[in-house]
N, C-alpha and C. Protein backbone atom coordinates (compact mmCIF):
# COMPACT_ATOMS: atom_id res chain seq x y z
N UNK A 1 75.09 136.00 41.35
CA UNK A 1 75.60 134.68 41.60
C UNK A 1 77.04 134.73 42.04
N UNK A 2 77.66 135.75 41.56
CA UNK A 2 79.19 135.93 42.08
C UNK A 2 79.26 136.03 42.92
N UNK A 3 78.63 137.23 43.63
CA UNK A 3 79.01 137.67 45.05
C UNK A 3 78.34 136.38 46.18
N UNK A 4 77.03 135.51 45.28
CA UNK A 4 76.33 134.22 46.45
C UNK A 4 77.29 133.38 46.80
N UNK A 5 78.26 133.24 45.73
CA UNK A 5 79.15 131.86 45.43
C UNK A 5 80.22 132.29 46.38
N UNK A 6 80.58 133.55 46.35
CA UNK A 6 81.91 133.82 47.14
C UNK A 6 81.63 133.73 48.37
N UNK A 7 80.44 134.25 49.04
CA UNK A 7 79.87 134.22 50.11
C UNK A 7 80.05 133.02 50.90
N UNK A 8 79.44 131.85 49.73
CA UNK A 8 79.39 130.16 50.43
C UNK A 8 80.97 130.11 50.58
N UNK A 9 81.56 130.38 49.54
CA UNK A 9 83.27 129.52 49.66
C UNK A 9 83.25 129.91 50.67
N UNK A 10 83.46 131.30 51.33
CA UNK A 10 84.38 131.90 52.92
C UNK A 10 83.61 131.37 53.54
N UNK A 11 82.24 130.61 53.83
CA UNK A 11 81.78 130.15 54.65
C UNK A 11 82.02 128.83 55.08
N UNK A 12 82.42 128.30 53.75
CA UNK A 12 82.81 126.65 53.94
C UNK A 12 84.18 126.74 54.32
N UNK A 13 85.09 127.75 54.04
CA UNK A 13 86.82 128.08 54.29
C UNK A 13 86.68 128.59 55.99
N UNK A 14 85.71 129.18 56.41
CA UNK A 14 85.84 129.44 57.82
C UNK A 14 85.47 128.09 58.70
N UNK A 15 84.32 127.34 58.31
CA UNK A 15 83.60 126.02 58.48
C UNK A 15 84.81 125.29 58.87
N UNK A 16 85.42 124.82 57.74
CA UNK A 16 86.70 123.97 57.61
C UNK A 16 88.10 124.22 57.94
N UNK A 17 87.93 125.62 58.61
CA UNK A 17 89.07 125.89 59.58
C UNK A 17 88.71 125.26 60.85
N UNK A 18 87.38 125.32 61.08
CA UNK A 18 87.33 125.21 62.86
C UNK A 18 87.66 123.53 62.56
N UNK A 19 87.07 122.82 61.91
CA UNK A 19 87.21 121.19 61.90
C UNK A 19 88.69 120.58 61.69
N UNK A 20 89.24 121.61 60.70
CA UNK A 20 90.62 121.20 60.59
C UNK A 20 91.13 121.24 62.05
N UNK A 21 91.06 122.55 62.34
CA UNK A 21 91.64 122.69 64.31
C UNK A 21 91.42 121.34 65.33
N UNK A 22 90.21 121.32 65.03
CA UNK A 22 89.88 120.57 65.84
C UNK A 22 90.70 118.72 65.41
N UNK A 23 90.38 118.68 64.58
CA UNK A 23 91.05 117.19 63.48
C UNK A 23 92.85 117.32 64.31
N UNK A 24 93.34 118.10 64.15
CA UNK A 24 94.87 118.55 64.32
C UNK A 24 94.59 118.33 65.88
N UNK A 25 94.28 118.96 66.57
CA UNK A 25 94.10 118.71 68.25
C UNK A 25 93.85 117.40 68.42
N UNK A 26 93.23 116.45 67.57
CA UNK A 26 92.58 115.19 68.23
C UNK A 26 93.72 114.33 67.54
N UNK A 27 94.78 114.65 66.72
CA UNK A 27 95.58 113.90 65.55
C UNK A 27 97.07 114.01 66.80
N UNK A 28 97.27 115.22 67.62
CA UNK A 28 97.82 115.75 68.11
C UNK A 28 98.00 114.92 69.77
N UNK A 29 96.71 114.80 70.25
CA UNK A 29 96.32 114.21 71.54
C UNK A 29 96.33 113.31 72.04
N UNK A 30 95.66 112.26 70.51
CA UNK A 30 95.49 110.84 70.81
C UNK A 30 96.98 110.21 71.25
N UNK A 31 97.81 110.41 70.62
CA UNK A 31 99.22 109.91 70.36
C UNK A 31 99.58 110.34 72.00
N UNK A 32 99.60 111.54 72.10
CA UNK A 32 100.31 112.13 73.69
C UNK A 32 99.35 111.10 74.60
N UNK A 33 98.15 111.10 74.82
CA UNK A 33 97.25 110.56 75.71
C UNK A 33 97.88 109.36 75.64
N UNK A 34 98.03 108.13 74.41
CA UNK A 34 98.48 106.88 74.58
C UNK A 34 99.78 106.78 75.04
N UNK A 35 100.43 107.84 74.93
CA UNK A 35 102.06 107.83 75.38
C UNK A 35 101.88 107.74 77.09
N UNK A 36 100.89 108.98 77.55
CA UNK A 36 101.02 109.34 78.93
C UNK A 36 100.71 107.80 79.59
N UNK A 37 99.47 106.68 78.86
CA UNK A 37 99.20 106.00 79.59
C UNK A 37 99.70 104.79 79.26
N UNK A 38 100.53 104.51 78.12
CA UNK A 38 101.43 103.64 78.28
C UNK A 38 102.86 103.93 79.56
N UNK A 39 103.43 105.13 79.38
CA UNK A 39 104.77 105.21 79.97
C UNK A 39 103.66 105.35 82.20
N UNK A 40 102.40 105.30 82.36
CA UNK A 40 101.75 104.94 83.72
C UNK A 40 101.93 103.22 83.92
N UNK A 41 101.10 102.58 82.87
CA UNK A 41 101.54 101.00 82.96
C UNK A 41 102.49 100.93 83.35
N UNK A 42 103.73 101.24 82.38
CA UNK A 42 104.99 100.59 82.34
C UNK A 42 105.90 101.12 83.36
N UNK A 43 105.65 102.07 84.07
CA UNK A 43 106.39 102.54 85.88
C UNK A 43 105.32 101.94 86.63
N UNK A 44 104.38 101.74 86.64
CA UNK A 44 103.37 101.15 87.31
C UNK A 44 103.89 99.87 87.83
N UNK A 45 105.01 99.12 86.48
CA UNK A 45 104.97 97.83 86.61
C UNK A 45 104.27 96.60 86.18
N UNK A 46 102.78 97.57 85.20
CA UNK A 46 102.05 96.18 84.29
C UNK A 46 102.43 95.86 83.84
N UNK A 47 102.54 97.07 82.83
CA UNK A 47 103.45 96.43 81.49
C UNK A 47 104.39 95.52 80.87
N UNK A 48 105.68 95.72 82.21
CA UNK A 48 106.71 94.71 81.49
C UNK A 48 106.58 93.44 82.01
N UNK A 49 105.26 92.88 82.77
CA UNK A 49 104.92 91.23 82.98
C UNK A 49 104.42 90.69 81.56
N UNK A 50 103.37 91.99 80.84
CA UNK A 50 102.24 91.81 80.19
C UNK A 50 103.22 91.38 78.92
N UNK A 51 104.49 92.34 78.55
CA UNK A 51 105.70 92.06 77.48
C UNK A 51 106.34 91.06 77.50
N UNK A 52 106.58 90.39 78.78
CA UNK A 52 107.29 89.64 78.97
C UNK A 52 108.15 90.09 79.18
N UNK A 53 108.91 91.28 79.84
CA UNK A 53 109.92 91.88 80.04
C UNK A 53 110.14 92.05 81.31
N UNK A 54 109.68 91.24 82.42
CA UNK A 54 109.73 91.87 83.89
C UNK A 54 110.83 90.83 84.20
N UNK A 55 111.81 90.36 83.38
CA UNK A 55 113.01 89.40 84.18
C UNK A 55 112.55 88.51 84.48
N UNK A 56 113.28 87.85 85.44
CA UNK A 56 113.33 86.71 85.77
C UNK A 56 112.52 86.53 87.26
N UNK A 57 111.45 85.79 87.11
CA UNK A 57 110.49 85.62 88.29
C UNK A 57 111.21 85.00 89.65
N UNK A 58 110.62 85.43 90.84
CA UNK A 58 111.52 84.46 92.14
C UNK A 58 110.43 83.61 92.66
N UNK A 59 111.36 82.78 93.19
CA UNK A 59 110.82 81.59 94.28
C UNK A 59 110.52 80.51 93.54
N UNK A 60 109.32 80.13 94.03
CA UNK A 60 108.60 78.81 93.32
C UNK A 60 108.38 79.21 91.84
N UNK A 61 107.41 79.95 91.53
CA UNK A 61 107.24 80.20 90.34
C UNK A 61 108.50 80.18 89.77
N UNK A 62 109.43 80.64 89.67
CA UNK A 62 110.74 80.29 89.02
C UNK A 62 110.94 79.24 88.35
N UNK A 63 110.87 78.24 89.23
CA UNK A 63 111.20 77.07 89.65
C UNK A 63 110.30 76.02 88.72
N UNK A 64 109.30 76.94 88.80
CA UNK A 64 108.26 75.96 88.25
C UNK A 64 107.74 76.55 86.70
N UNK A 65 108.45 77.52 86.60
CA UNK A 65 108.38 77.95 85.30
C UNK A 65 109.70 77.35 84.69
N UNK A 66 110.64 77.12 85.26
CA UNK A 66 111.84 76.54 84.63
C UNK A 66 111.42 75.10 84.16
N UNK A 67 111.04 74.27 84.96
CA UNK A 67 110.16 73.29 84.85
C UNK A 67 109.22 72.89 83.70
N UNK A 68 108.85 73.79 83.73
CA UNK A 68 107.79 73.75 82.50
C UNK A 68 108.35 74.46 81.55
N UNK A 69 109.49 74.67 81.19
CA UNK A 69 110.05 75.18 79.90
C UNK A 69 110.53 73.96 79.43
N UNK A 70 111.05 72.96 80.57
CA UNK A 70 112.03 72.00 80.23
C UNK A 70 111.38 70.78 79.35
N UNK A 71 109.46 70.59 80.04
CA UNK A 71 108.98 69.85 79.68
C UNK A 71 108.58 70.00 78.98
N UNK A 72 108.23 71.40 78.03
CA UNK A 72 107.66 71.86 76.66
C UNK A 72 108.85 71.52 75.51
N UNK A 73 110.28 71.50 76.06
CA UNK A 73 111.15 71.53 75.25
C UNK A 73 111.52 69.82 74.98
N UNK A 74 111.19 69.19 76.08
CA UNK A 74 111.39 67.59 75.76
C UNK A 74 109.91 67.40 74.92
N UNK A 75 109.01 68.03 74.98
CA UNK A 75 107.71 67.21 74.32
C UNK A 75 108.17 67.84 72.71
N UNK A 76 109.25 68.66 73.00
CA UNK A 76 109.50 69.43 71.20
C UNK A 76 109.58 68.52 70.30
N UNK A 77 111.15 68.07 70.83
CA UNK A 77 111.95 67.04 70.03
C UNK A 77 113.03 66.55 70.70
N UNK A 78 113.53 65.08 70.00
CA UNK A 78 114.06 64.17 71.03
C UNK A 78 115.00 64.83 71.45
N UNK A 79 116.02 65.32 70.44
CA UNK A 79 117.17 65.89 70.63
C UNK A 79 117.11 67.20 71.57
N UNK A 80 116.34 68.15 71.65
CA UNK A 80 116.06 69.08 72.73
C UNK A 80 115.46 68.93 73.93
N UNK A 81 115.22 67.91 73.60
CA UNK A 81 114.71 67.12 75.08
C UNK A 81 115.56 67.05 75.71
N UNK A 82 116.79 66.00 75.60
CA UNK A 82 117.77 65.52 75.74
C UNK A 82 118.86 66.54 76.72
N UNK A 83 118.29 67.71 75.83
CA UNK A 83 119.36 69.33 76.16
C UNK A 83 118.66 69.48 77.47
N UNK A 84 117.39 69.73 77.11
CA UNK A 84 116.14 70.33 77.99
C UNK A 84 117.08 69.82 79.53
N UNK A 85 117.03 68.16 79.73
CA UNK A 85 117.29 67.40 80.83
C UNK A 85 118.02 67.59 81.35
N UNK A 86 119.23 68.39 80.75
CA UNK A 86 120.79 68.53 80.99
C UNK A 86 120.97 70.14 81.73
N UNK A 87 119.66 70.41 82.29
CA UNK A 87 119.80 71.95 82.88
C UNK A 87 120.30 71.78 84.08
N UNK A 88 121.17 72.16 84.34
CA UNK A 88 121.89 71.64 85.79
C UNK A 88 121.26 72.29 87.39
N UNK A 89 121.24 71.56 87.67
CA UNK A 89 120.81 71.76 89.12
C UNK A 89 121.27 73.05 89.84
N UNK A 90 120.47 74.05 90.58
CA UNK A 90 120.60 75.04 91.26
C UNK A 90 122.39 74.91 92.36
N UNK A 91 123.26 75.89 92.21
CA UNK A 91 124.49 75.27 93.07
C UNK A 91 124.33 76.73 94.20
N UNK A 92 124.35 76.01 95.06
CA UNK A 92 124.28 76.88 96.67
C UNK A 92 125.52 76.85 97.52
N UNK A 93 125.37 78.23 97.70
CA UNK A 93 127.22 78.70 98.72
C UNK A 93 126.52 79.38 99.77
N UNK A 94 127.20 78.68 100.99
CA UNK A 94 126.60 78.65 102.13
C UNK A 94 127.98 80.28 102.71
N UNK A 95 127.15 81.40 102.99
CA UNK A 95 127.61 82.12 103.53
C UNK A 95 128.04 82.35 104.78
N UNK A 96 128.93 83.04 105.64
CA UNK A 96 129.11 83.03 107.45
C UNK A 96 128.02 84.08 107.62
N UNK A 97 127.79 83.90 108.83
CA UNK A 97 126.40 84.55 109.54
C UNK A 97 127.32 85.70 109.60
N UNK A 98 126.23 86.87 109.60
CA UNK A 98 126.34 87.95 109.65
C UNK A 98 125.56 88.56 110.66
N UNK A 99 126.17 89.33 111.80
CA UNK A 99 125.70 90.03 112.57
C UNK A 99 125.83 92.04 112.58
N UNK A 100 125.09 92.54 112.63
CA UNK A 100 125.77 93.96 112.13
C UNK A 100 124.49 95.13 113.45
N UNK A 101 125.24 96.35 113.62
CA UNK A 101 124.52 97.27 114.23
C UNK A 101 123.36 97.86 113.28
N UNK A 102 122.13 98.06 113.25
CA UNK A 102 121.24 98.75 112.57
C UNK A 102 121.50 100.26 112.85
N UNK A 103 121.15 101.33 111.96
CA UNK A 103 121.37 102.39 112.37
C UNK A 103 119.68 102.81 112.47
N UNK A 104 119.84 103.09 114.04
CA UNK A 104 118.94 103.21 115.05
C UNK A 104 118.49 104.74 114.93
N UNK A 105 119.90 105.55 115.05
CA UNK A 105 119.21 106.50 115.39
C UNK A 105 119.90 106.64 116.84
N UNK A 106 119.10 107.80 117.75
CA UNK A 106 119.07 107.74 119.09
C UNK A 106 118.49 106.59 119.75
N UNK A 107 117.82 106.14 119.31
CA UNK A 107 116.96 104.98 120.37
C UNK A 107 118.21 103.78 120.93
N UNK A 108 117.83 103.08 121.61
CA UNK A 108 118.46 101.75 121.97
C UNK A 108 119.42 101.54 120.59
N UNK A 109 119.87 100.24 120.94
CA UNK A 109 121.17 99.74 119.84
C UNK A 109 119.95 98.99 119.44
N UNK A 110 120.16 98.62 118.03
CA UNK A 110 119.56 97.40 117.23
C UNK A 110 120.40 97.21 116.20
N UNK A 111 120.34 95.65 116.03
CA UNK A 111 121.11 94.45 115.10
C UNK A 111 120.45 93.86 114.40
N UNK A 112 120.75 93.28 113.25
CA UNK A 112 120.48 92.11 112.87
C UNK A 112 121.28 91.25 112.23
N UNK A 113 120.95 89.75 112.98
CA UNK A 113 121.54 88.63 112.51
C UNK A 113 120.61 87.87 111.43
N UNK A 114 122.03 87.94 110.46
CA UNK A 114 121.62 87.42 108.92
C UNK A 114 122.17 85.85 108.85
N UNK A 115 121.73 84.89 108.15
CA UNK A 115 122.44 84.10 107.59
C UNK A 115 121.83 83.58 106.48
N UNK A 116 122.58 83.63 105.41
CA UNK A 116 122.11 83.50 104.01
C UNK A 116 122.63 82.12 103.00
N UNK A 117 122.28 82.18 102.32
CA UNK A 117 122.85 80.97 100.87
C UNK A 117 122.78 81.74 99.52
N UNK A 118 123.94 81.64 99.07
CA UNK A 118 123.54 82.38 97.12
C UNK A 118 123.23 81.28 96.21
N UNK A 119 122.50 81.77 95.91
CA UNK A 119 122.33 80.56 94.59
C UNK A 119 123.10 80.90 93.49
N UNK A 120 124.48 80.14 92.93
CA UNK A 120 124.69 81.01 91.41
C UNK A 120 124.36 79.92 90.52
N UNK A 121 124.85 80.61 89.28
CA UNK A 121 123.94 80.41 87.83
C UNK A 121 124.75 79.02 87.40
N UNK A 122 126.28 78.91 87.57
CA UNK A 122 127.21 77.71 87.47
C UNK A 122 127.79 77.40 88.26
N UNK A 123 128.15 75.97 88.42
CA UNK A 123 128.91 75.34 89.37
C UNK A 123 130.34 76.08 89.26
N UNK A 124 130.90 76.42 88.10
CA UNK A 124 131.92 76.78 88.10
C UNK A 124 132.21 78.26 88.56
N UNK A 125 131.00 78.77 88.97
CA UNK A 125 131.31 80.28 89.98
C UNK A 125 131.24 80.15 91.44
N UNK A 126 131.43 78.76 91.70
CA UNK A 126 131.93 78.32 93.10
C UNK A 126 133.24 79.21 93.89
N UNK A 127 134.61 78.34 92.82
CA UNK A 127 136.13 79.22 93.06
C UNK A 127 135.78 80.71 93.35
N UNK A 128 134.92 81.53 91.95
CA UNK A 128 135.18 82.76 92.15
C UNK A 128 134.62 83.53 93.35
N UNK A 129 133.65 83.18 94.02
CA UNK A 129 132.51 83.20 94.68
C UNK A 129 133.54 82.99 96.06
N UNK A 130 133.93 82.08 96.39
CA UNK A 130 134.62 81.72 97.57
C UNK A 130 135.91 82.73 97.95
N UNK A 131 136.32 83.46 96.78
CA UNK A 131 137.75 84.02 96.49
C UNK A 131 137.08 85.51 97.00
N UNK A 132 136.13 86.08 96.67
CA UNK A 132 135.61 87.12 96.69
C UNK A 132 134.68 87.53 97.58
N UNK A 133 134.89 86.38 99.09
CA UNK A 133 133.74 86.33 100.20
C UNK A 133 134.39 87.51 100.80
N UNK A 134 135.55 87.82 101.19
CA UNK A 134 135.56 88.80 102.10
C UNK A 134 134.92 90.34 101.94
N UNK A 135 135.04 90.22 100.23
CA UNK A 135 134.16 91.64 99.77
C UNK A 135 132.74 91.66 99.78
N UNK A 136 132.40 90.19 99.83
CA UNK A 136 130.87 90.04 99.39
C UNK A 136 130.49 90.28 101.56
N UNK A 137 131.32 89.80 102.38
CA UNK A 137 130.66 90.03 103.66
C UNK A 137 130.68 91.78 104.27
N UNK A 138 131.60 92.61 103.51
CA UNK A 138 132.34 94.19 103.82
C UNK A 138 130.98 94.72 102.93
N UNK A 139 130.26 94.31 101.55
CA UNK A 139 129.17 95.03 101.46
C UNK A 139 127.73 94.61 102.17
N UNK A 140 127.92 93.57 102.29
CA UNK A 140 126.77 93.23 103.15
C UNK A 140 126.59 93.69 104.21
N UNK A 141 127.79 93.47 104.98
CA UNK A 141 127.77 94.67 106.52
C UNK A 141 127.65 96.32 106.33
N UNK A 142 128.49 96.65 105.09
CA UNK A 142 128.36 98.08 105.22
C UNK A 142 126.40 97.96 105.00
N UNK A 143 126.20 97.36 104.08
CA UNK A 143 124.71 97.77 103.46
C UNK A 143 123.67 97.49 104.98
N UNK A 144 123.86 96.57 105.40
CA UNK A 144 123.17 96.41 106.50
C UNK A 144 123.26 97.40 107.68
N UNK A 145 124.45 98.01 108.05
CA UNK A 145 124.53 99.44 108.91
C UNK A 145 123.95 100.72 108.63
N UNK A 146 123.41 100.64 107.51
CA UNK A 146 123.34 101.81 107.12
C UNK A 146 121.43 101.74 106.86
N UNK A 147 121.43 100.35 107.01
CA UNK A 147 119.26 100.18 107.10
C UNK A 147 119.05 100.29 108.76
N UNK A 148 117.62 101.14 108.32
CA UNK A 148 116.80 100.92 109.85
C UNK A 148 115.92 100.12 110.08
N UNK A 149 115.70 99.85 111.27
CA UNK A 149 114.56 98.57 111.55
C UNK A 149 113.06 98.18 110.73
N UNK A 150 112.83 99.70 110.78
CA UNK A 150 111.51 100.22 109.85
C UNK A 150 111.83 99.51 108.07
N UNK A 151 113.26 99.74 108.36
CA UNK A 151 113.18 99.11 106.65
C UNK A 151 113.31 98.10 106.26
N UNK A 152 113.58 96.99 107.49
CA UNK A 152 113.62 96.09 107.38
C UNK A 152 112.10 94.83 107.38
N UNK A 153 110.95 95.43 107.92
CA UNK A 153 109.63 95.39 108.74
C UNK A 153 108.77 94.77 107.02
N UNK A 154 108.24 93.52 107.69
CA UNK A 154 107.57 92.96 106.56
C UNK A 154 108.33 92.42 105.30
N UNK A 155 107.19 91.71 104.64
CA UNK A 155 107.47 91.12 103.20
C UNK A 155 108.28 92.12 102.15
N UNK A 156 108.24 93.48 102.08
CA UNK A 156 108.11 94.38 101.17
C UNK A 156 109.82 94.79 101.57
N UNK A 157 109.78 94.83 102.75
CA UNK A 157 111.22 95.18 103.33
C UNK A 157 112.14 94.10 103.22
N UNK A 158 111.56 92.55 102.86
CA UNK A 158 112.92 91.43 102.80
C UNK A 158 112.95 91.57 101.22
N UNK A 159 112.29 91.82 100.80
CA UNK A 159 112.48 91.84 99.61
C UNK A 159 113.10 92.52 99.19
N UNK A 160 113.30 93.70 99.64
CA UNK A 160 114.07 94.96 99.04
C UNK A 160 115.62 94.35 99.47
N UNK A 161 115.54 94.55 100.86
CA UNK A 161 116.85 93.67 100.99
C UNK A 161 117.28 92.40 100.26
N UNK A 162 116.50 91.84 99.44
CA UNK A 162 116.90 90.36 99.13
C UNK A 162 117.64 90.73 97.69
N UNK A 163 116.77 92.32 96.99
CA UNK A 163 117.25 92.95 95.27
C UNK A 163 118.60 94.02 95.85
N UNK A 164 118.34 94.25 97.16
CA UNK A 164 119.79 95.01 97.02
C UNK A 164 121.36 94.19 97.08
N UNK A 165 120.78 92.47 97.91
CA UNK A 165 121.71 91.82 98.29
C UNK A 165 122.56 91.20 97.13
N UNK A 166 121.40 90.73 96.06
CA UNK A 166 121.60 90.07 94.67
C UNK A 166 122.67 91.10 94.21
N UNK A 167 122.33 92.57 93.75
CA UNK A 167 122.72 93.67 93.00
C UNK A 167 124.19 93.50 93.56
N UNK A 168 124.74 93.80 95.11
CA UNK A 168 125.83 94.23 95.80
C UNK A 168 126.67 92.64 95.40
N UNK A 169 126.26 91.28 95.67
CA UNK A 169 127.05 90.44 95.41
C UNK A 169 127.34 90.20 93.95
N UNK A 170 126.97 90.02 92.90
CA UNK A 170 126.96 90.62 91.50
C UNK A 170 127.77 91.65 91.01
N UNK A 171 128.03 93.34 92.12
CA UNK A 171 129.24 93.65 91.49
C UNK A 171 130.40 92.70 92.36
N UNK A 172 130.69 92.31 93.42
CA UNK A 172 131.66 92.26 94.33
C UNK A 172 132.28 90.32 93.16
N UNK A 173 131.39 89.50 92.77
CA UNK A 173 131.90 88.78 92.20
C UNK A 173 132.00 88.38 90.45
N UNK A 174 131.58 89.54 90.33
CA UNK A 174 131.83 89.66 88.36
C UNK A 174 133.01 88.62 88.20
N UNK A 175 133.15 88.04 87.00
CA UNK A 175 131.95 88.09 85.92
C UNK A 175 131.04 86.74 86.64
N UNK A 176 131.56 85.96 87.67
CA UNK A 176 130.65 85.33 88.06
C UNK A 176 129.18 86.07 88.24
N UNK A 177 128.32 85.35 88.48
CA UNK A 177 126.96 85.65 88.85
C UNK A 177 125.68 85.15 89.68
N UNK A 178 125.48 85.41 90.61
CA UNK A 178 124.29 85.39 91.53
C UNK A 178 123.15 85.61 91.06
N UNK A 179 122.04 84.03 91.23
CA UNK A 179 121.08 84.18 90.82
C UNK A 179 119.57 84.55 92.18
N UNK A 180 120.44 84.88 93.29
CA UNK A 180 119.73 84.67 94.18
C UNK A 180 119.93 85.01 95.57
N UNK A 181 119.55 85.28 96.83
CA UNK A 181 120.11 85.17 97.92
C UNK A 181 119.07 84.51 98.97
N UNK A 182 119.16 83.96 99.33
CA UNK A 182 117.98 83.06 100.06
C UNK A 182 118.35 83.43 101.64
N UNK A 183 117.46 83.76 102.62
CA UNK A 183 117.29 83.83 103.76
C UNK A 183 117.72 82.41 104.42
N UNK A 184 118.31 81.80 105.29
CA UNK A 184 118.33 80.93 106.02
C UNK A 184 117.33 81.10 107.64
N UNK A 185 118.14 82.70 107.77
CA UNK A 185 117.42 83.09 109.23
C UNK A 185 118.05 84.45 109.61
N UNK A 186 117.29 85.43 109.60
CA UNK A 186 117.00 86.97 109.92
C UNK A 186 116.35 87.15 111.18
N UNK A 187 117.22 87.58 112.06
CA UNK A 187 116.97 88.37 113.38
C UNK A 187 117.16 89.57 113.48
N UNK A 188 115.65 90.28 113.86
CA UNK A 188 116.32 91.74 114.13
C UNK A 188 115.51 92.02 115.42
N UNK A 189 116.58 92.43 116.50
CA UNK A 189 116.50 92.95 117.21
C UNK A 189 116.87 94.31 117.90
């Protein structure tokens, strides 16, 4: 019976090595696997809509999500209502047209004529905003000389230009702030 009994233990001690291994690999994996396919979402770009973390939406939706914050907050209570109403109206600074060389390359010359509007966040970043045009038109031109036509081409391309335009006027008028840059009319030729 001694030597049967010892027999079973090393059999159940070898048994319960392979399961432990295996237990440890799957204890080990799961965690990495959910990491790999959370940190895919979240460069992907699902993720931080799904969090609520993707900023601040553009265009209409904006607009109309602002909207409907205002009216959830008046149906709250009287007194936040009251606040709700008091969100001040979008203030727009009408920029000088901008004309600039595209960098072409060898080919022909190409330009494009810009003319824009910023939207900022307060009326009172009017002054600063106006004080700080000559820097806000020196990055816009440099930034614009230095794009090619190709990058300018389609929805995907004004857009990029529209997050680099926001970013460049934002440092040039700190601590004021730009909520926006709106197209008036883009020519590229």
């Amino acid at each position: 019976m001694g030597a049967a009994a010892t027999t079973a233990d090393g059999a159940q001690a070898a048994g319960g090595g392979k399961a432990g291994g295996r237990r440890k690999l799957v204890i080990l994996a799961v965690p990495v696997l959910l990491a790999a396919i959370g940190a895919g979402l979240w460069f992907g770009g699902i993720l931080p809509p799904l969090l609520s973390m993707g900023g601040k939406p553009h265009g209409a939706a904006a607009h109309g999500a602002k909207a409907g914050e205002a009216a959830a907050n008046g149906a709250a209570s009287g007194a936040d209502g009251q606040a709700a109403a008091k969100v001040p109206a979008p203030v727009y600074l009408e920029m000088p047209e901008i004309i600039a060389n595209l960098n072409a390359g060898p080919r022909r010359a190409s330009y494009v004529k810009l003319h824009t509007r910023l939207e900022l966040a307060r009326p009172e970043d009017v002054e600063a905003v106006k004080a700080a045009m000559p820097r806000l038109l020196d990055l816009f031109q440099t930034y614009l000389r230095e794009m090619r036509p190709e990058e300018l081409r389609g929805s995907a391309g004004t857009y990029r230009l529209r997050e680099e335009l926001i970013g460049r006027a934002n440092v040039a008028v700190a601590p004021a702030r730009v909520v926006d840059v709106l197209f008036t009319e883009m020519l590229i030729q």
